[in-house]
Protein backbone atom coordinates (compact mmCIF):
# COMPACT_ATOMS: atom_id res chain seq x y z
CA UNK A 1 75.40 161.23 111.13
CA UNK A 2 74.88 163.98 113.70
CA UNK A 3 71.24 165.74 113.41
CA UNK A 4 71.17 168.94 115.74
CA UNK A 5 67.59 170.67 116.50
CA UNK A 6 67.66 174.48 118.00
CA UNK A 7 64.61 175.70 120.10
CA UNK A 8 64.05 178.48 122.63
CA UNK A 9 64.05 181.47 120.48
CA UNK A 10 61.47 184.14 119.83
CA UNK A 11 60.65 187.81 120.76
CA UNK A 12 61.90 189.49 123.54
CA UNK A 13 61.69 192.98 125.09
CA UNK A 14 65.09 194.42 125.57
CA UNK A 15 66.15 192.95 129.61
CA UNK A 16 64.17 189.97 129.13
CA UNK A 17 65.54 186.50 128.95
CA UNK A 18 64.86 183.20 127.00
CA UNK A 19 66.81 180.09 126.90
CA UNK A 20 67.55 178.39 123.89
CA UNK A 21 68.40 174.39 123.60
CA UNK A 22 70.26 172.22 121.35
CA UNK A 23 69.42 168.57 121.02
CA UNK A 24 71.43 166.37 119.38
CA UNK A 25 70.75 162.79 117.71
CA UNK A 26 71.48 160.27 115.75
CA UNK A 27 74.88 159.49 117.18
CA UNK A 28 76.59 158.76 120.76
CA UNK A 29 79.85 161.59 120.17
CA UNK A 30 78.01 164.18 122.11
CA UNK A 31 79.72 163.86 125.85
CA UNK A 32 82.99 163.89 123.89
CA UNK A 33 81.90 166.89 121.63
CA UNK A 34 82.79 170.33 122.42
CA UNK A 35 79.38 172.31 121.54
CA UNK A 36 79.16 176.07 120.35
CA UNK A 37 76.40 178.97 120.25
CA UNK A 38 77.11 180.77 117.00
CA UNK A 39 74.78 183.44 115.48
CA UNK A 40 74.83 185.86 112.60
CA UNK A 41 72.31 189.56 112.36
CA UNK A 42 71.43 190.55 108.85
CA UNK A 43 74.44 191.54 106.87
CA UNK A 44 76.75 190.21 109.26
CA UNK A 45 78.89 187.41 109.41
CA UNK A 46 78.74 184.18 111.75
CA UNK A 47 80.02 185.25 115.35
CA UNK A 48 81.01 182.68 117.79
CA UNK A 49 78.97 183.56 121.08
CA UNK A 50 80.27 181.01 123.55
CA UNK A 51 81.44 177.30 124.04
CA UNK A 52 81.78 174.62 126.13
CA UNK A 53 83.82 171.60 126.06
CA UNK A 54 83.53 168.03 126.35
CA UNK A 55 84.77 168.40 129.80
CA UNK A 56 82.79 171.41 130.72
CA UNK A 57 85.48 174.78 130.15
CA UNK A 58 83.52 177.87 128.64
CA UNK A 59 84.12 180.78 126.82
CA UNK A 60 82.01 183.75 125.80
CA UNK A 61 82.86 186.19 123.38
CA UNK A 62 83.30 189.67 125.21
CA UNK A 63 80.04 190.81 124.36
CA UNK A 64 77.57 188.64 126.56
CA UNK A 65 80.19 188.05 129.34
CA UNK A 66 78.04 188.33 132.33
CA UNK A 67 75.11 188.11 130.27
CA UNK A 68 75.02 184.78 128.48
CA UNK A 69 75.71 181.05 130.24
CA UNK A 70 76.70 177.97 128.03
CA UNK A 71 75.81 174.03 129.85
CA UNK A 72 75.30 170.69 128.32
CA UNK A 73 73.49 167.72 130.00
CA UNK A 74 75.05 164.42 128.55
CA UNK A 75 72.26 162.41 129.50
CA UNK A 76 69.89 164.35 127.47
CA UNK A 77 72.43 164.87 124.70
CA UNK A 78 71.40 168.27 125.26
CA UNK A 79 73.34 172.21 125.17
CA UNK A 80 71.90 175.17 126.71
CA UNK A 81 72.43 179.03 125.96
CA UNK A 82 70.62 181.16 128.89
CA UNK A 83 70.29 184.42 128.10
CA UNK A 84 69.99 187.42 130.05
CA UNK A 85 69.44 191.26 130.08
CA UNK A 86 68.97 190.77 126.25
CA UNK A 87 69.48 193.79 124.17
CA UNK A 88 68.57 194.67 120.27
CA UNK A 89 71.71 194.00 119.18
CA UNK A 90 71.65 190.42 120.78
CA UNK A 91 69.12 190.05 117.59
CA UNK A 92 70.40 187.74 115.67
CA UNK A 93 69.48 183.44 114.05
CA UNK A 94 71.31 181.16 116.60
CA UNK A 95 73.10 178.39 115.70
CA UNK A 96 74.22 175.12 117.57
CA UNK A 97 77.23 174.01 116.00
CA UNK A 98 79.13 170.50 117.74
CA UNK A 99 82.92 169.61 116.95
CA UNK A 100 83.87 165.92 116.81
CA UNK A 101 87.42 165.44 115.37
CA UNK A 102 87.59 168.47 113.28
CA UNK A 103 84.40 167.74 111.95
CA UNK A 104 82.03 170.17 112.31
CA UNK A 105 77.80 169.76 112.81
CA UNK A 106 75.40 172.25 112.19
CA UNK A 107 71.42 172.74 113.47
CA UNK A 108 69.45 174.89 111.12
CA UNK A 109 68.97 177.71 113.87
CA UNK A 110 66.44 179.16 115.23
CA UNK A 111 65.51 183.20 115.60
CA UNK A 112 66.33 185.39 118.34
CA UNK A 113 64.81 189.24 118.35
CA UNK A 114 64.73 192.01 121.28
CA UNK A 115 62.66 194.26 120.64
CA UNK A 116 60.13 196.57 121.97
């Protein structure tokens, strides 16, 4: 059983940046899991924000191109989503979400508002 732990989010004025982590445990799949940065505003369904695979090819959503960088460390079992020039409508709970053979793990998210 996967267990995945978000952290790194908070309050943030509009331009600011924070980087948010995702730690997984419990299992040795991660270097040959492809990891993904979900998140989902009020009212609004999941959105897929970017994602990385097991051999290091990303993808962002067209939104936080140029904004937004996906990474993983293997040896820490951990993913990272850096953040940049946030803006309001970047506010949203962030989810970690690993793929292992069609199965999918989720972390419980953590929040992510830009505001002034």
């Amino acid at each position: 059983q996967v267990q995945l732990v978000e952290s790194g989010g908070g309050l943030v004025q509009p331009g600011g940046s924070l980087r948010l982590s995702c730690t997984a445990s419990g299992s040795s799949i991660f270097r040959m899991s492809a990891i993904n940065w979900y998140r989902q505003a009020p009212g609004l369904q999941r959105e897929l924000v970017a994602a990385i695979t097991n051999s290091g090819t990303t993808d962002y959503t067209d939104s936080v191109k140029g904004r937004f960088t996906i990474s993983r460390d293997n040896a820490k079992n951990t993913a990272y989503l850096m953040m940049n020039n946030l803006r309001p409508e970047d506010t949203a709970v962030y989810y970690c979400n690993l793929v292992y053979n069609i199965v999918y793990y989720w972390g419980r998210g953590t929040q992510v508002t830009v505001s002034s």
